[in-house]
N, C-alpha and C. Protein backbone atom coordinates (compact mmCIF):
# COMPACT_ATOMS: atom_id res chain seq x y z
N UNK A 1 -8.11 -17.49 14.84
CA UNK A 1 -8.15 -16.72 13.62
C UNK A 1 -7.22 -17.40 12.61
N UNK A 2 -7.47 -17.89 11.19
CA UNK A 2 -6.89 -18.31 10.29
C UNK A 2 -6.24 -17.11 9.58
N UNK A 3 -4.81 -17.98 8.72
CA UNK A 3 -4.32 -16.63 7.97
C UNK A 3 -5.05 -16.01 7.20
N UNK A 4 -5.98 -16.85 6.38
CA UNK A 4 -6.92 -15.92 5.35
C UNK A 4 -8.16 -14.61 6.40
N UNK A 5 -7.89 -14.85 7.22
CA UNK A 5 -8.89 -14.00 8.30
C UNK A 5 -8.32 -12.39 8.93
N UNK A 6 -6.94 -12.71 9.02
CA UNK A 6 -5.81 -11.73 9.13
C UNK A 6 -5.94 -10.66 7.75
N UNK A 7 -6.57 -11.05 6.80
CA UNK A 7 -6.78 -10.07 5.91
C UNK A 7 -8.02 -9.22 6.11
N UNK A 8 -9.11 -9.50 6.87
CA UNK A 8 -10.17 -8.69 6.98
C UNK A 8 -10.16 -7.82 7.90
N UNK A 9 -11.35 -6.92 7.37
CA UNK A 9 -11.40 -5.64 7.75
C UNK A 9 -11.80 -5.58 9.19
N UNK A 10 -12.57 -6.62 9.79
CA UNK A 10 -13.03 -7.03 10.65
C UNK A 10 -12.32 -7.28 12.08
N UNK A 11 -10.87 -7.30 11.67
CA UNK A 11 -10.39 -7.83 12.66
C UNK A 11 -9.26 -6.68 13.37
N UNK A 12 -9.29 -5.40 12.63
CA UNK A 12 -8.57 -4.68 13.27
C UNK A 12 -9.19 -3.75 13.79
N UNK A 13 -9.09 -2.96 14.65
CA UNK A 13 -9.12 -1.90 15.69
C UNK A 13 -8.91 -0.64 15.61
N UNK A 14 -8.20 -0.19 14.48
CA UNK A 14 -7.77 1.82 14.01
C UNK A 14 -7.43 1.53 12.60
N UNK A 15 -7.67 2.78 11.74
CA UNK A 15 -7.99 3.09 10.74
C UNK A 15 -6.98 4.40 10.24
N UNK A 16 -6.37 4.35 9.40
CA UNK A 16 -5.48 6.01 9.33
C UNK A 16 -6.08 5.90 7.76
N UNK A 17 -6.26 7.11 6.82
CA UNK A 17 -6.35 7.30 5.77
C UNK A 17 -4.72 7.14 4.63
N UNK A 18 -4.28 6.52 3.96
CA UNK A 18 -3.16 7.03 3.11
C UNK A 18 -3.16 6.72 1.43
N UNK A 19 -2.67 8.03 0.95
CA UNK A 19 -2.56 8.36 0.03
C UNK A 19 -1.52 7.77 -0.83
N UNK A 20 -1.30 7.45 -2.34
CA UNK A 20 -0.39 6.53 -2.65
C UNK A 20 0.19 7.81 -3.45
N UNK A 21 1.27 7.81 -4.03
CA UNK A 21 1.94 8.67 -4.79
C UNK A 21 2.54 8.12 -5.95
N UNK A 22 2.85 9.10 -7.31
CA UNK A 22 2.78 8.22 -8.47
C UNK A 22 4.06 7.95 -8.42
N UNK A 23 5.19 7.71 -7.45
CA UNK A 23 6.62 7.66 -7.03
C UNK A 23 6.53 5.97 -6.84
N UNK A 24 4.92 5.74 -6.04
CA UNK A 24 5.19 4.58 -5.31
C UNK A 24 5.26 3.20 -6.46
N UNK A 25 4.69 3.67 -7.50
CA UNK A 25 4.74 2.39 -8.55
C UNK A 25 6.24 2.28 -8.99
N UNK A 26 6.25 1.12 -9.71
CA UNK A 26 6.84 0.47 -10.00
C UNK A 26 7.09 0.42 -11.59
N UNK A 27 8.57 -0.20 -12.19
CA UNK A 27 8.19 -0.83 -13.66
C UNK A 27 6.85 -1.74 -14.21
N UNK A 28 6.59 -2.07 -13.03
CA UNK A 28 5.45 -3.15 -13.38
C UNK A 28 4.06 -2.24 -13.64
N UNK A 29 3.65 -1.11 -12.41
CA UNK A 29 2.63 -0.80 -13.06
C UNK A 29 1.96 -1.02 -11.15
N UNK A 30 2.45 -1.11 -10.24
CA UNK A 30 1.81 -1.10 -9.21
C UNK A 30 2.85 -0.38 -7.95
N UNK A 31 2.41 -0.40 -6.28
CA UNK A 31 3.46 -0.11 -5.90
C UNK A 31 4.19 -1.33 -5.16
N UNK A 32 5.70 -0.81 -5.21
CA UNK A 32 6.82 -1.79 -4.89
C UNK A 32 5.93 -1.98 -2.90
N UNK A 33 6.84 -2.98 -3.00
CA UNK A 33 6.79 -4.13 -2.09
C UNK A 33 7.38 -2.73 -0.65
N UNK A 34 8.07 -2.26 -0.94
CA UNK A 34 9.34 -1.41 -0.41
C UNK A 34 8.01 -0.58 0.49
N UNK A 35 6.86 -0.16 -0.39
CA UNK A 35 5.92 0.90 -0.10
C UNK A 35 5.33 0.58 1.48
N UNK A 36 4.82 -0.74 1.27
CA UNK A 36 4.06 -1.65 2.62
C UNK A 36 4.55 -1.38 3.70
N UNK A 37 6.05 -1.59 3.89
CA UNK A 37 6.51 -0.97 5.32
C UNK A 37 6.76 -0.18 5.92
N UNK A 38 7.01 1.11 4.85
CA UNK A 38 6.67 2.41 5.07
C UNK A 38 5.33 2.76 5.42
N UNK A 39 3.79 2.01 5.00
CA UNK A 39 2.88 1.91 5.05
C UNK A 39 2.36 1.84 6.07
N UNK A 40 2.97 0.74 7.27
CA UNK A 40 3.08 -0.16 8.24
C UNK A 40 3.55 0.92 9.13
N UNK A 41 4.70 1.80 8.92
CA UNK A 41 4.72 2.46 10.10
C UNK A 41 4.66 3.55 9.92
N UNK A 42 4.10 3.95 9.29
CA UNK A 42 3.24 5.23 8.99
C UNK A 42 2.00 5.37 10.03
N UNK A 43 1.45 4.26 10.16
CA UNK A 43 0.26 3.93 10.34
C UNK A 43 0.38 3.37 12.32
N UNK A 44 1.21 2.67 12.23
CA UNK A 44 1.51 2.57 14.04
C UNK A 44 2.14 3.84 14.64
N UNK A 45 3.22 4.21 13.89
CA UNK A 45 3.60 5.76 14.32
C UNK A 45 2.32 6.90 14.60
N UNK A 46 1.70 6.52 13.64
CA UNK A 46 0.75 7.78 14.06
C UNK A 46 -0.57 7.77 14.97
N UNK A 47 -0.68 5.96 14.88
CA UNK A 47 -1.53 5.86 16.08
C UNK A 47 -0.55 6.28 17.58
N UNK A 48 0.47 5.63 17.62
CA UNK A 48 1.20 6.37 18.41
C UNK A 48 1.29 7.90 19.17
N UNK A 49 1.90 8.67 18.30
CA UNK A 49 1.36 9.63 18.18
C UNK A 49 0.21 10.14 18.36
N UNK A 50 -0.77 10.47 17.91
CA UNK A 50 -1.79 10.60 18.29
C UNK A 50 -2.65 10.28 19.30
N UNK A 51 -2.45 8.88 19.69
CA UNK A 51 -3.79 8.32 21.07
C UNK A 51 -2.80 7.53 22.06
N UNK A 52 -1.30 7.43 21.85
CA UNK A 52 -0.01 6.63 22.90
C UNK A 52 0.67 8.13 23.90
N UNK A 53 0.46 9.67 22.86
CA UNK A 53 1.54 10.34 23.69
C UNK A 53 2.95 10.31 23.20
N UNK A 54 3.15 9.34 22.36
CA UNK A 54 4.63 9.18 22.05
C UNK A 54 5.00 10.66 21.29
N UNK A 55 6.35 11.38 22.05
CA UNK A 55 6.60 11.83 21.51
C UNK A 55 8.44 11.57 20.35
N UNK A 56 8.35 11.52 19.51
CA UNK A 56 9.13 11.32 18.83
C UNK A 56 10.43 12.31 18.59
N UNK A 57 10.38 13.30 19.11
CA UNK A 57 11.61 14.32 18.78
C UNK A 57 12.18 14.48 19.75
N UNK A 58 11.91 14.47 20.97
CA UNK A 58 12.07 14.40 22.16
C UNK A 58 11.67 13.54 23.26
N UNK A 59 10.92 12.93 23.24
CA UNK A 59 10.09 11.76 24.21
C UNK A 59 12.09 11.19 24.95
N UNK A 60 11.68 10.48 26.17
CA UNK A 60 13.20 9.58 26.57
C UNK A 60 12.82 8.30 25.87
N UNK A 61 11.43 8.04 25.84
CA UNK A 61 11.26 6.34 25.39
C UNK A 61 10.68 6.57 24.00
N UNK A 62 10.98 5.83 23.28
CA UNK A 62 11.24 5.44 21.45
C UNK A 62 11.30 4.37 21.43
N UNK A 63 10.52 3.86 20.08
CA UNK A 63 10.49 2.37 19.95
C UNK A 63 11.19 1.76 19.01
N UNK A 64 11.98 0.62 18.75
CA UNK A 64 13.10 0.35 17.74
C UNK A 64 12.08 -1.08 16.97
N UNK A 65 12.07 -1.27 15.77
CA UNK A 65 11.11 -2.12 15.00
C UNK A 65 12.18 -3.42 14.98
N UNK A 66 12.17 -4.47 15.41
CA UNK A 66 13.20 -5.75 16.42
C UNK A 66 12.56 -6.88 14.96
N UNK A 67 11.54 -7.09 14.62
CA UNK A 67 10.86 -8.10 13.66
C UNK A 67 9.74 -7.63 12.76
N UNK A 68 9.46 -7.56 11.60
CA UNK A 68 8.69 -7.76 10.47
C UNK A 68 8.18 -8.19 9.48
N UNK A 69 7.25 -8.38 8.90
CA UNK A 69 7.04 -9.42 7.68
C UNK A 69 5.63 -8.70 7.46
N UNK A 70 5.54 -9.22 5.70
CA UNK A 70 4.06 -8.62 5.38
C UNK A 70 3.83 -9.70 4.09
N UNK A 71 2.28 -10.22 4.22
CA UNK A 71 2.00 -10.85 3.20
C UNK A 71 1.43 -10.10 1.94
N UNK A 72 1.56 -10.72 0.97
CA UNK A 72 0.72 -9.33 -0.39
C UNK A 72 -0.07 -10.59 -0.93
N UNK A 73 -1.29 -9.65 -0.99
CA UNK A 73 -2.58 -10.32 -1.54
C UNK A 73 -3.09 -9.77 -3.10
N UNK A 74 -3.29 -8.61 -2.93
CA UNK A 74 -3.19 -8.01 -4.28
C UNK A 74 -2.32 -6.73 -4.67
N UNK A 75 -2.46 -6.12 -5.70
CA UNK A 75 -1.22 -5.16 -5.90
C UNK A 75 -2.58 -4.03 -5.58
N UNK A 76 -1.66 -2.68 -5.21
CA UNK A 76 -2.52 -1.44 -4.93
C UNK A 76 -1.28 -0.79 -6.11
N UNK A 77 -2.13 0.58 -6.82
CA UNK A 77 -1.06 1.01 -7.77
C UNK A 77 -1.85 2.66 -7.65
N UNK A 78 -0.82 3.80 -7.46
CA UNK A 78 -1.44 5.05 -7.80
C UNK A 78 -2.38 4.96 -8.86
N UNK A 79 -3.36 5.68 -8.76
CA UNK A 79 -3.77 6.75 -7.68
C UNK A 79 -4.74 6.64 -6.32
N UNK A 80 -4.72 5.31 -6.69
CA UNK A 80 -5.48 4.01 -5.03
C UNK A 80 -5.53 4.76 -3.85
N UNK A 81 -6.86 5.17 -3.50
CA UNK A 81 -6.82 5.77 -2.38
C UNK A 81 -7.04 4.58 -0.97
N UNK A 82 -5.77 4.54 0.04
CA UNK A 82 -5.91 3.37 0.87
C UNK A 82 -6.04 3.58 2.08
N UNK A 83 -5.83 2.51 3.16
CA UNK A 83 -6.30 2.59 4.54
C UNK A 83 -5.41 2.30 4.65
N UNK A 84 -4.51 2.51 6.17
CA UNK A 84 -3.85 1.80 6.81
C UNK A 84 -4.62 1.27 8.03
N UNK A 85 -4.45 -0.20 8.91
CA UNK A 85 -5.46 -0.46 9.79
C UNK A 85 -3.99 -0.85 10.86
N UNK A 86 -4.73 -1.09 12.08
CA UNK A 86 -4.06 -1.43 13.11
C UNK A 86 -4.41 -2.29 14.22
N UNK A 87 -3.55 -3.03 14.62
CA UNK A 87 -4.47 -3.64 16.06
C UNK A 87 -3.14 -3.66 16.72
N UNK A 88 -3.38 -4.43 18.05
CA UNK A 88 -2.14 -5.21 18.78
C UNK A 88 -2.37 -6.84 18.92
N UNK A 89 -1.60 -7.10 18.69
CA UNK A 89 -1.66 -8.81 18.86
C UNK A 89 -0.96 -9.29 20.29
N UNK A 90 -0.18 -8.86 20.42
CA UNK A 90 0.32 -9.26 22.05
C UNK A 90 1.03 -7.81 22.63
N UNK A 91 1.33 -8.15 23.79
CA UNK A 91 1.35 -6.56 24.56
C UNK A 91 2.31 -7.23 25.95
N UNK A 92 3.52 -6.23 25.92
CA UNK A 92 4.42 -7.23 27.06
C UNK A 92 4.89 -5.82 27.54
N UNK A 93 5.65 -5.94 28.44
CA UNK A 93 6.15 -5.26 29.09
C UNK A 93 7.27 -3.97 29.04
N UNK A 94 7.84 -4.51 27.45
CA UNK A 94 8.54 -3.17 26.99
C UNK A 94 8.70 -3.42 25.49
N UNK A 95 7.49 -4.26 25.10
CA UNK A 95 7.25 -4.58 23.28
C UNK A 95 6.37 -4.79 23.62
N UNK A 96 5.68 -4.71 21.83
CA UNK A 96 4.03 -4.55 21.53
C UNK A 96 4.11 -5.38 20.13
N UNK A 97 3.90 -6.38 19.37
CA UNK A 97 3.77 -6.73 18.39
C UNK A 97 2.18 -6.27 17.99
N UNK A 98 2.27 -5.28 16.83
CA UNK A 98 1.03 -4.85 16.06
C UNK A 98 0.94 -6.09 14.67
N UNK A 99 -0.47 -5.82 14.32
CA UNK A 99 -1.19 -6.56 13.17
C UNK A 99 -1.29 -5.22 12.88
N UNK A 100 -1.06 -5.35 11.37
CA UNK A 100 -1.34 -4.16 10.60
C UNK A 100 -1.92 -4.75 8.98
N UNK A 101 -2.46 -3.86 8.31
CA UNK A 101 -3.10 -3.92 7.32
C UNK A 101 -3.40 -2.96 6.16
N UNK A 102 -3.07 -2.76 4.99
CA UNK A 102 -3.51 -2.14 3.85
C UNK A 102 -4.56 -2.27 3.39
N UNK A 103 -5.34 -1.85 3.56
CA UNK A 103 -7.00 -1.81 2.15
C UNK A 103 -6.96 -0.89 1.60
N UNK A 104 -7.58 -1.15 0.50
CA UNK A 104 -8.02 -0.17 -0.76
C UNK A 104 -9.48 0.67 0.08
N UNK A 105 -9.50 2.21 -0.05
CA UNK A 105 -10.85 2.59 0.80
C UNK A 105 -11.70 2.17 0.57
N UNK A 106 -12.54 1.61 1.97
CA UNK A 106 -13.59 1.00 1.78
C UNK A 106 -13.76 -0.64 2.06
N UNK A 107 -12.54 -1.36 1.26
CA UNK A 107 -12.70 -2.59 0.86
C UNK A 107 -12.62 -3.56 2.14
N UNK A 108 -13.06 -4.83 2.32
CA UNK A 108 -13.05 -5.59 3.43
C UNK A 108 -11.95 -6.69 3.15
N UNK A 109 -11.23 -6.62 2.12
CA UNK A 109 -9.91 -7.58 2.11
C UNK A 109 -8.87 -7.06 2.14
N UNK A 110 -8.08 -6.93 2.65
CA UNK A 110 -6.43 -6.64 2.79
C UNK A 110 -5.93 -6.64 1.72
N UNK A 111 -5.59 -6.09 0.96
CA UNK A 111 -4.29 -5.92 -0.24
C UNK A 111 -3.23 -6.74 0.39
N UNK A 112 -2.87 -6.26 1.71
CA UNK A 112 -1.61 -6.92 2.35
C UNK A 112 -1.85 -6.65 3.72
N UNK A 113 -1.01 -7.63 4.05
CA UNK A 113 -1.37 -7.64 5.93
C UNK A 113 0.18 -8.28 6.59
N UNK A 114 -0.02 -8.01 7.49
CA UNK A 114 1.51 -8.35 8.26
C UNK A 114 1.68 -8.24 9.97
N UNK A 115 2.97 -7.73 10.35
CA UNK A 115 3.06 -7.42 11.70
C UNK A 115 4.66 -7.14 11.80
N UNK A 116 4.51 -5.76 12.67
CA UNK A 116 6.11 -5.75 13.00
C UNK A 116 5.91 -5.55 14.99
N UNK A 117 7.24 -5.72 15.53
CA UNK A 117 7.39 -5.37 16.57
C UNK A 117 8.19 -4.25 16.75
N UNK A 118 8.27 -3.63 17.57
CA UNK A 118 8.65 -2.72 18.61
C UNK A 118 8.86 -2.97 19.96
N UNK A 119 10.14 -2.78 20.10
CA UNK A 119 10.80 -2.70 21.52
C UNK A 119 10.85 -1.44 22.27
N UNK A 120 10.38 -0.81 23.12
CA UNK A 120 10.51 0.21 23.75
C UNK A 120 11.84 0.72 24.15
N UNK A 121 12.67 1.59 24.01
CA UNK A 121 13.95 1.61 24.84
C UNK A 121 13.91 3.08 25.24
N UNK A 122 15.26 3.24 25.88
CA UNK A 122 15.44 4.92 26.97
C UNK A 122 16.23 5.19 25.33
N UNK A 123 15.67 6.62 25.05
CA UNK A 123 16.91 7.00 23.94
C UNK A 123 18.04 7.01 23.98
N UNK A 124 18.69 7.59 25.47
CA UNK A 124 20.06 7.44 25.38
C UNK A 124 20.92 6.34 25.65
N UNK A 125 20.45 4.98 26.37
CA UNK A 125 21.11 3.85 26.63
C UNK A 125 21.37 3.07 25.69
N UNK A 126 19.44 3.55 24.83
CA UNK A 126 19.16 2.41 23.95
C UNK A 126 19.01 0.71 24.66
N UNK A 127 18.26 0.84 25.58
CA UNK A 127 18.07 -0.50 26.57
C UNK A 127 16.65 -0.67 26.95
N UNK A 128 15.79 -1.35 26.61
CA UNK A 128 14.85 -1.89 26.56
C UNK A 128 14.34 -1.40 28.20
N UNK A 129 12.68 -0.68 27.50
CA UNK A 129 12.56 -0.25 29.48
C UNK A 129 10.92 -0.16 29.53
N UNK A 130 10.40 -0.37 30.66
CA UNK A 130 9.05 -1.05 30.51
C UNK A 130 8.26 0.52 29.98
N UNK A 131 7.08 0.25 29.42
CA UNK A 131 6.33 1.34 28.15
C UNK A 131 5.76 2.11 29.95
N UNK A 132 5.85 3.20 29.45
CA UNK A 132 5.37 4.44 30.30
C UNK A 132 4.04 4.10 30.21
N UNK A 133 3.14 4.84 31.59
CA UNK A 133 1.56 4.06 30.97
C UNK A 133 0.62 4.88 30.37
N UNK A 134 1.09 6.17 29.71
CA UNK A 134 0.21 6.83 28.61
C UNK A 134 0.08 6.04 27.63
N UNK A 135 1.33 5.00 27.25
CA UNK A 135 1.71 4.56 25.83
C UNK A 135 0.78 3.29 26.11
N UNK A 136 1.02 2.67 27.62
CA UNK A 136 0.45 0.90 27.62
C UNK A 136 -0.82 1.29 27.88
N UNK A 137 -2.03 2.18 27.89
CA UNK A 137 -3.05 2.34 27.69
C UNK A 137 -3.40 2.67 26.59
N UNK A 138 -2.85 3.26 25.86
CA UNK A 138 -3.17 3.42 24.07
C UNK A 138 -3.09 2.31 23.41
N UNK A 139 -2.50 1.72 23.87
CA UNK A 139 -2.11 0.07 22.82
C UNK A 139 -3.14 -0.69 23.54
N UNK A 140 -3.25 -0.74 24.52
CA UNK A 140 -4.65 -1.94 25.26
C UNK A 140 -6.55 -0.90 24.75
N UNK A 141 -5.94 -0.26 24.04
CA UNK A 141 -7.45 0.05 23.27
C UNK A 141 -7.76 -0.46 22.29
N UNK A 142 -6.39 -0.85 21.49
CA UNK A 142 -6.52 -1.80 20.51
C UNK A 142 -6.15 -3.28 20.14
N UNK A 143 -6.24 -3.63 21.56
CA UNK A 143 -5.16 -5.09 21.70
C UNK A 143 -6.44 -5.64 21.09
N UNK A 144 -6.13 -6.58 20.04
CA UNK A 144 -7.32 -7.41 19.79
C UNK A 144 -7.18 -8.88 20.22
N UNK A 145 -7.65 -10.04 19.51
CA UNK A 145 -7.64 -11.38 19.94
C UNK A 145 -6.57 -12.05 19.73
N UNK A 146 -6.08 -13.10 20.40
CA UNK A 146 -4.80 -13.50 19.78
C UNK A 146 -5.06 -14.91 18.58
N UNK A 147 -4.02 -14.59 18.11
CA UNK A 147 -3.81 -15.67 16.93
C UNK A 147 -2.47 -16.25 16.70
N UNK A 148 -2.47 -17.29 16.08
CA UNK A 148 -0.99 -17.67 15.31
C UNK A 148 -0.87 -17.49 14.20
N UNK A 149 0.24 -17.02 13.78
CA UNK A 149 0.60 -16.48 12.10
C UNK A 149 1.58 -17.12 11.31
């Protein structure tokens, strides 16, 4: 998979709906850069949530975000109704590096695309501990192909 390929719609695996707010723009007239990673885990959190089991207020295992980066392709600006997308790119034993993605609804190019990781840990040690297997079966639904980025 090439980097320009990492932007299509094609290549990810879950879909969340999100809404932009007229907070999220900017002086310029679009939203800040700041928005995307909130975007980003908006969007793995709630696949989480939803199809992993993770519980977040209480769960013992929680995931800590260890690496991130996001490329921007075009600007999205309220009142842009967008996607958040999701996949997994690699899948280990107590981390998951996701591919994630912004589109405009509908669209088959990425506004922006990226990837963060997550380390699994015990809440109270805070020590890295292998993913319970409600969670490592939710993520192998969406492990997709591997690539270099």
């Amino acid at each position: 998979m090439t980097d320009k390929s990492l932007g299509e719609r094609q290549h990810y695996r879950w879909f969340t709906p999100i809404s932009t707010r007229w907070m999220d723009n900017d002086v310029y007239g679009h939203a800040n850069n700041v928005n995307y990673y909130a975007w980003f885990d908006t969007t793995a959190n709630r696949y989480l949530i939803e199809h992993c089991g993770l519980d977040i207020h209480r769960g013992q295992q929680i995931g800590y975000i260890v690496h991130s980066e996001c490329f921007y392709r075009s600007a999205v600006a309220f009142p842009d109704e967008l996607e958040g997308a999701l996949r997994v790119n690699r899948l280990g034993n107590s981390s998951v590096e996701y591919g994630l993605a912004i589109f405009r609804r509908g669209e088959a190019q990425a506004a922006a695309h990226g990837r963060f990781t997550h380390v699994f840990v015990d809440r109270d040690s805070e020590r890295p501990q292998t993913m319970n297997e409600a969670l490592r079966r939710g993520l192998e639904r969406i492990l997709g192909e591997s690539h270099p980025l």
